[in-house]
N, C-alpha and C. Protein backbone atom coordinates (compact mmCIF):
# COMPACT_ATOMS: atom_id res chain seq x y z
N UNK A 1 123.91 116.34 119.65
CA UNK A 1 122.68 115.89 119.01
C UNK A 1 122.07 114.78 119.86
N UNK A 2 120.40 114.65 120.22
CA UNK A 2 120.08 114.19 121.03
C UNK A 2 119.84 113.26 120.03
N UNK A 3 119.91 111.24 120.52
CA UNK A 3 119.66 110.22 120.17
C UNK A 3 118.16 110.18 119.48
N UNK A 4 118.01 109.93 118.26
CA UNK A 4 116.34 109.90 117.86
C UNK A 4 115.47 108.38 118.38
N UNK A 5 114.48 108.61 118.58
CA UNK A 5 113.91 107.34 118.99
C UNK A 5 112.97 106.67 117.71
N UNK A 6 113.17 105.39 117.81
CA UNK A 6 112.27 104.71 116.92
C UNK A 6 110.70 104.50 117.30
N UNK A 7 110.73 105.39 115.91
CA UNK A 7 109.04 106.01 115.82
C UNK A 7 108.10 105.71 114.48
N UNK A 8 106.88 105.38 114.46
CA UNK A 8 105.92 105.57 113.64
C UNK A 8 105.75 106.85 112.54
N UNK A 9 105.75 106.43 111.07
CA UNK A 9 105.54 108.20 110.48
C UNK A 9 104.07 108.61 110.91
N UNK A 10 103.15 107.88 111.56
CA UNK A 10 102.24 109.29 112.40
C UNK A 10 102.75 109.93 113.77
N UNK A 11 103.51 109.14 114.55
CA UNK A 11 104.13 109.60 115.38
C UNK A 11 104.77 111.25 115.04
N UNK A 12 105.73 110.80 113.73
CA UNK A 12 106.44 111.78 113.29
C UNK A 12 105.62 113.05 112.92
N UNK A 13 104.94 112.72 111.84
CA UNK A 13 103.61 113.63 111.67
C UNK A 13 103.62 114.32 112.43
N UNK A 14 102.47 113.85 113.03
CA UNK A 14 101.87 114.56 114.19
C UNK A 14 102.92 115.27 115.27
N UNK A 15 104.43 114.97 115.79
CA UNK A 15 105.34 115.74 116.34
C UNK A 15 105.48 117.42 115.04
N UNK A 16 105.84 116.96 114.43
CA UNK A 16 105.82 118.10 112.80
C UNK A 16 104.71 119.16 112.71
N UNK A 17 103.47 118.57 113.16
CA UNK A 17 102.20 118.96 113.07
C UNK A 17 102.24 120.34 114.13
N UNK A 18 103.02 119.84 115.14
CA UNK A 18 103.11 120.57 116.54
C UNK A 18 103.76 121.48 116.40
N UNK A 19 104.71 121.59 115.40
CA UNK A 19 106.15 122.10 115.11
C UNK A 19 105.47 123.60 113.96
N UNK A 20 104.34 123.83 113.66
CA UNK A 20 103.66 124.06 112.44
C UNK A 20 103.13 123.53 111.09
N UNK A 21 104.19 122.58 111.14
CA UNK A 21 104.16 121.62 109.56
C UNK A 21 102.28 121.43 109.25
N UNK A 22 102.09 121.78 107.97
CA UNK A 22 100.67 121.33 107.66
C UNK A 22 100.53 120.21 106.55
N UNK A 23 99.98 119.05 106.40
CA UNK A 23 99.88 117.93 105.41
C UNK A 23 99.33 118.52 104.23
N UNK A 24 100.37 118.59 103.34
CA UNK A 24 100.03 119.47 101.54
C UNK A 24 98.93 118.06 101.45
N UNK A 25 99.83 117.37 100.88
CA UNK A 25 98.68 116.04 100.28
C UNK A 25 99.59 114.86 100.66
N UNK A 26 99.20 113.58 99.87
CA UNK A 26 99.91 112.30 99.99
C UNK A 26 99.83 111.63 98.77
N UNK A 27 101.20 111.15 98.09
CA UNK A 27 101.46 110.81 97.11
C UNK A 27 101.79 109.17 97.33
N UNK A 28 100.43 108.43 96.90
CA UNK A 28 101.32 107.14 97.68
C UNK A 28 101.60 106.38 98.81
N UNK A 29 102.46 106.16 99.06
CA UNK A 29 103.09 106.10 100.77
C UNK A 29 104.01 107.17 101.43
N UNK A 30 103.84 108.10 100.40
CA UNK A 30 104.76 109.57 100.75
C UNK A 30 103.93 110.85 100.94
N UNK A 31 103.97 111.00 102.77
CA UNK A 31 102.87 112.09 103.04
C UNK A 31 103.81 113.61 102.71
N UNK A 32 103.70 114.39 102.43
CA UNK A 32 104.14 115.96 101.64
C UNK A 32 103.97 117.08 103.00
N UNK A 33 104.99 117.32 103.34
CA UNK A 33 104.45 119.05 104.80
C UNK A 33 105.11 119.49 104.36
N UNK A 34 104.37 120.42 104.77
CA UNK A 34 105.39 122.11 104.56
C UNK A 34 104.65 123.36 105.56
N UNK A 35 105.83 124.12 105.68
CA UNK A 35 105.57 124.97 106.78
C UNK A 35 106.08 126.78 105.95
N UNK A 36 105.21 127.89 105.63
CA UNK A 36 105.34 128.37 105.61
C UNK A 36 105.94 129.96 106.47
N UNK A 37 106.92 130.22 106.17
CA UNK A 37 107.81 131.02 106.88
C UNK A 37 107.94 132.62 105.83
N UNK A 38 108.64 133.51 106.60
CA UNK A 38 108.67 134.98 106.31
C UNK A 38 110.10 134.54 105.08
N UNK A 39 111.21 133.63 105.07
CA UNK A 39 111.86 133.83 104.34
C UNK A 39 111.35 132.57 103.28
N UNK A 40 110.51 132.19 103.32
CA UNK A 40 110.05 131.29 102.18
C UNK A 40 109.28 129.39 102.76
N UNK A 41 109.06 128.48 101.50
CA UNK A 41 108.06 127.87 102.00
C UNK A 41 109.64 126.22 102.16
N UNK A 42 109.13 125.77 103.64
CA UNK A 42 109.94 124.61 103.82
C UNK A 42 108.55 123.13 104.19
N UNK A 43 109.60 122.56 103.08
CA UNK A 43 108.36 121.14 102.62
C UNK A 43 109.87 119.96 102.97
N UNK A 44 108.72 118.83 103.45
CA UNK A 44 109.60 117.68 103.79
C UNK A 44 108.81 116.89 103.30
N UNK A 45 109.52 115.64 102.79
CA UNK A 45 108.93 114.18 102.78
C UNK A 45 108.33 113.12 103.65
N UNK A 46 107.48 112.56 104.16
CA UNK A 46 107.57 111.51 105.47
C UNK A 46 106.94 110.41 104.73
N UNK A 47 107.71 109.00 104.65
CA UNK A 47 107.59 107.94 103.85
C UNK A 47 106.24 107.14 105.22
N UNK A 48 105.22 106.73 104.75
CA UNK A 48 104.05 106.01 105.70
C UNK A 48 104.47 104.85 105.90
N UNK A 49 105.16 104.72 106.89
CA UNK A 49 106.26 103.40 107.78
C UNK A 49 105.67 103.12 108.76
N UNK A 50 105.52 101.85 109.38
CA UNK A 50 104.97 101.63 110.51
C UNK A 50 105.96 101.73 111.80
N UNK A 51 107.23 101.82 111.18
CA UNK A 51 108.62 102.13 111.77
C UNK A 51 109.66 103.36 111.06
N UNK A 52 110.13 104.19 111.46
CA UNK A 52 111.00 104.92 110.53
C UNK A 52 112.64 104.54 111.04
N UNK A 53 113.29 104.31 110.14
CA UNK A 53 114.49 104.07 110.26
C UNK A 53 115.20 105.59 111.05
N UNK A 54 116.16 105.26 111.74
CA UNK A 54 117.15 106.62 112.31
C UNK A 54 117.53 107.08 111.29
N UNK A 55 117.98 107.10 110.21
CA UNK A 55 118.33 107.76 109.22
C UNK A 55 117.91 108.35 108.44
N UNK A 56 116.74 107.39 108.27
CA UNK A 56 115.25 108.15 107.53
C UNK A 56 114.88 109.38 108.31
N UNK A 57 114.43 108.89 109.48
CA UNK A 57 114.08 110.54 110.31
C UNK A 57 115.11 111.20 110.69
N UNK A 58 116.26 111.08 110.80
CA UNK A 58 117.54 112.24 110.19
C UNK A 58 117.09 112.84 109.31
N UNK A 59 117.27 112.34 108.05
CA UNK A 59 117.07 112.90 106.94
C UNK A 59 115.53 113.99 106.67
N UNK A 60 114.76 113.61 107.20
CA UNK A 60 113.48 114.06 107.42
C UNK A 60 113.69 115.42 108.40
N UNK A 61 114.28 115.35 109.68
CA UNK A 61 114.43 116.43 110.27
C UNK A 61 115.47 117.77 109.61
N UNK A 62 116.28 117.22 108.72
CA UNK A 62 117.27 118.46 108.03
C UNK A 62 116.67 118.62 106.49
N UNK A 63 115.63 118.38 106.27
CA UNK A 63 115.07 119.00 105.20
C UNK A 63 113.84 119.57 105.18
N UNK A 64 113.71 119.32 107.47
CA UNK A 64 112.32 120.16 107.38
C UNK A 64 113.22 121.45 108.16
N UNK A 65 114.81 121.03 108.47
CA UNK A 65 115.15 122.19 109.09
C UNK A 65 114.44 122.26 110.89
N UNK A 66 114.72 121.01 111.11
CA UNK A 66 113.68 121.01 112.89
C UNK A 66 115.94 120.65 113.87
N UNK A 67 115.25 121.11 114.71
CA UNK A 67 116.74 120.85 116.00
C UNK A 67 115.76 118.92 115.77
N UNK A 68 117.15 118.36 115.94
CA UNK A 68 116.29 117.09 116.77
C UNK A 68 115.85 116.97 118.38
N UNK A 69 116.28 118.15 119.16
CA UNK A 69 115.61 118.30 120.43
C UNK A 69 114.62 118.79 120.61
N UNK A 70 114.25 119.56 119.78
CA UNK A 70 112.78 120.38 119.46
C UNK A 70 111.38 119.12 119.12
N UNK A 71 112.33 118.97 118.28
CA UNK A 71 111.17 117.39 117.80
C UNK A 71 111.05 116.56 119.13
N UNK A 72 111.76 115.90 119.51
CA UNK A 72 111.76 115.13 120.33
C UNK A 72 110.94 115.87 121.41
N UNK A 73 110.91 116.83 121.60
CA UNK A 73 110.40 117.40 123.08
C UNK A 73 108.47 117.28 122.18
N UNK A 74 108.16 117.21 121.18
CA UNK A 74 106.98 117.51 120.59
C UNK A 74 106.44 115.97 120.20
N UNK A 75 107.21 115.13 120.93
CA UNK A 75 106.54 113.49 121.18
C UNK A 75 105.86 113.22 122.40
């Protein structure tokens, strides 16, 4: 697993964005994606941080289901 770098949630976004992810809406300080697929619909959380914690964007990458090298290459 490649090291995640400390990043902005538009940073993140917008890597996601690249990835297919489209912005449902924003609840808050909690922006909503989801990416529709042939075996069904995958939605993640991204909390509006001016920093995201490594764990936070862990957590963010295995519930959008992304490699963290994939992401990373889409920064």
């Amino acid at each position: 697993m490649s090291k995640l770098p400390r990043i902005s949630s538009r940073e993140a976004i917008r890597a996601l964005e690249k990835l297919g992810f489209e912005k449902v809406r924003q609840t808050g300080s909690h922006v909503i994606l989801q990416l529709k697929t042939e075996a069904g619909t995958i939605g993640c959380v991204v909390p509006a941080h001016s920093e995201l914690k490594i764990g936070t964007l862990s957590g963010i990458l295995k519930q959008a289901n992304v490699d963290s090298q994939d992401f990373i290459d889409q920064l």
